[in-house]
C-alpha atoms as a PDB file:
ATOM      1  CA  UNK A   1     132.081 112.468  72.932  1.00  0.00           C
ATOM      2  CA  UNK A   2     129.133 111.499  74.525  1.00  0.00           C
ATOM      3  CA  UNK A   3     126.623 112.554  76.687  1.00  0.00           C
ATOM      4  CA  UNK A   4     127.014 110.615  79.852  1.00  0.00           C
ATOM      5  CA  UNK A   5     123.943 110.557  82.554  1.00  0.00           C
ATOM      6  CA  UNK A   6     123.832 113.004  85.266  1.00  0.00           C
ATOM      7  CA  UNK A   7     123.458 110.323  87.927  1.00  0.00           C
ATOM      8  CA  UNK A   8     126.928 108.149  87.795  1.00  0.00           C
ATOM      9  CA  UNK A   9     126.533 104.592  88.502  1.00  0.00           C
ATOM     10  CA  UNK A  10     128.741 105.403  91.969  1.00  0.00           C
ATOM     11  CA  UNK A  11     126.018 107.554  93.076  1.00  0.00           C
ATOM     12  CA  UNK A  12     123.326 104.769  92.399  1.00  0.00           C
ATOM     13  CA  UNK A  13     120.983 103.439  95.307  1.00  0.00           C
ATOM     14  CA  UNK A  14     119.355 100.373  95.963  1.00  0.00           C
ATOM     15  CA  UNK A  15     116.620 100.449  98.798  1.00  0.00           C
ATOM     16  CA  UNK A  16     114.740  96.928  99.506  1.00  0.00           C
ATOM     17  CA  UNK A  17     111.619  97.303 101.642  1.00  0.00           C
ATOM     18  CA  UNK A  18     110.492  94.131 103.301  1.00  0.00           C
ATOM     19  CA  UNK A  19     108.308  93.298 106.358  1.00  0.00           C
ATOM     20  CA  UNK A  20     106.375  90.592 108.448  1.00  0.00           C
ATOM     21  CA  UNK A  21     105.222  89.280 111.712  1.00  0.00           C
ATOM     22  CA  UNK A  22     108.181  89.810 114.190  1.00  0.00           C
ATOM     23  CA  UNK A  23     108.858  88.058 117.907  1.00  0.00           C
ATOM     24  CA  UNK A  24     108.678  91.354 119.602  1.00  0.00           C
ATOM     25  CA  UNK A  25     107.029  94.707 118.703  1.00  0.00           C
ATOM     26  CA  UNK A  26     110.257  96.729 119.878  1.00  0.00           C
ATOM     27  CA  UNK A  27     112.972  93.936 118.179  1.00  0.00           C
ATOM     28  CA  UNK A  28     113.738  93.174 114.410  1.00  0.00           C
ATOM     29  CA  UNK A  29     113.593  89.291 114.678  1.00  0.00           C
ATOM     30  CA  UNK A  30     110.981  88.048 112.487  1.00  0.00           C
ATOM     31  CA  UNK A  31     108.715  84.903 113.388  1.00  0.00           C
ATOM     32  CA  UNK A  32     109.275  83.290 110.295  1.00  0.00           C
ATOM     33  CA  UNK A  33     111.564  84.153 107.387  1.00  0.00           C
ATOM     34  CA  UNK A  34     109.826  82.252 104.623  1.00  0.00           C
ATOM     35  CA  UNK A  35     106.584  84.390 105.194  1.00  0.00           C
ATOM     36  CA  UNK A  36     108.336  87.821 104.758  1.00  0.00           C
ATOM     37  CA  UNK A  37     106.481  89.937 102.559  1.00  0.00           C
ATOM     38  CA  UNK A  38     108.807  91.742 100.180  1.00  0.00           C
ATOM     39  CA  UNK A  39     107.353  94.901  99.085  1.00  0.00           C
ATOM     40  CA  UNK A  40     110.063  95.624  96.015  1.00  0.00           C
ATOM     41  CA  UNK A  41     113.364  97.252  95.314  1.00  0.00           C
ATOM     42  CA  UNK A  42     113.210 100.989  94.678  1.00  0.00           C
ATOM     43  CA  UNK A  43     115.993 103.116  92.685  1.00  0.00           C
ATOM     44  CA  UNK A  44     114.998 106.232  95.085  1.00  0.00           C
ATOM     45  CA  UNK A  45     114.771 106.612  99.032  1.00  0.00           C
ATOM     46  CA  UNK A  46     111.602 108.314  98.715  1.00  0.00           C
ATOM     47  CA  UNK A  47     110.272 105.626  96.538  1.00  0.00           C
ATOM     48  CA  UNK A  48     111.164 103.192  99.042  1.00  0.00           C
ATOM     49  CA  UNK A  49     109.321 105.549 101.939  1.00  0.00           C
ATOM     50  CA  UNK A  50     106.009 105.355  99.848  1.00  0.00           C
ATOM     51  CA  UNK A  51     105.906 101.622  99.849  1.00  0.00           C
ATOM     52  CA  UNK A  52     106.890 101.497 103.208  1.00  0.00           C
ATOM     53  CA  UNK A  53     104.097 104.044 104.453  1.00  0.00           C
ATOM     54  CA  UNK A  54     101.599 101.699 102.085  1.00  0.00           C
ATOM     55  CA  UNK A  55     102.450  98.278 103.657  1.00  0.00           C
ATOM     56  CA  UNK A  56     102.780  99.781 106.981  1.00  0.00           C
ATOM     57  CA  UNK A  57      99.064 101.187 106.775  1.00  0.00           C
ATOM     58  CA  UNK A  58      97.587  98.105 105.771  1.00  0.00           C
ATOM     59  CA  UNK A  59      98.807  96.430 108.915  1.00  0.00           C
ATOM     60  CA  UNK A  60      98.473  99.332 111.291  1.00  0.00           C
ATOM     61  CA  UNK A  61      96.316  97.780 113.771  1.00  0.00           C
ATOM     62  CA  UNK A  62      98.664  94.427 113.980  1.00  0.00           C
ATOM     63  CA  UNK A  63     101.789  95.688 116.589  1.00  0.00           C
ATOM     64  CA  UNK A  64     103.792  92.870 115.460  1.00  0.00           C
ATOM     65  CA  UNK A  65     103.683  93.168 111.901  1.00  0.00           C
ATOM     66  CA  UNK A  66     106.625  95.240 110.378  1.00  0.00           C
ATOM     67  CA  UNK A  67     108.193  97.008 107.497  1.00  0.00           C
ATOM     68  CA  UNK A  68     111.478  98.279 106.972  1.00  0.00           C
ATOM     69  CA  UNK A  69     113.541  99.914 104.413  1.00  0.00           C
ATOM     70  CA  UNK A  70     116.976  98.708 103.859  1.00  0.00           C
ATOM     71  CA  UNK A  71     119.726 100.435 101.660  1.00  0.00           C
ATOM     72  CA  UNK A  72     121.442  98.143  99.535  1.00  0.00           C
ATOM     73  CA  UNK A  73     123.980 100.695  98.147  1.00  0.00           C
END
């Protein structure tokens, strides 16, 4: 037999963390969809959270630019 990973593949996540310049600072439109900036796809939510918090810094003066996590699966 072998030894199989502790972490099945049906208990696998995806996260995708994205962002850009949206219409309105409370909304989730963004201004232009060919200018997104995507950050990466991370295996781990807190992964994702650090590369959120990183892009989210850099643009922390500029209300309309923003970053979001998304779980894939």
């Amino acid at each position: 037999m072998t030894e199989t990973s502790s972490v099945s593949s049906e208990n696998k996540e995806l996260f995708a963390v994205f962002g850009g310049r949206v219409t309105d600072t409370r909304g989730r439109d963004f201004v232009d969809t060919d200018k997104i900036d995507m950050r990466g796809f991370f295996s781990t939510h807190e992964a994702a959270v650090n590369a959120w918090r990183a892009a989210s810094q850099m643009n922390v003066d500029d209300a309309f630019t923003k970053y979001v996590i998304v779980r894939l699966w």
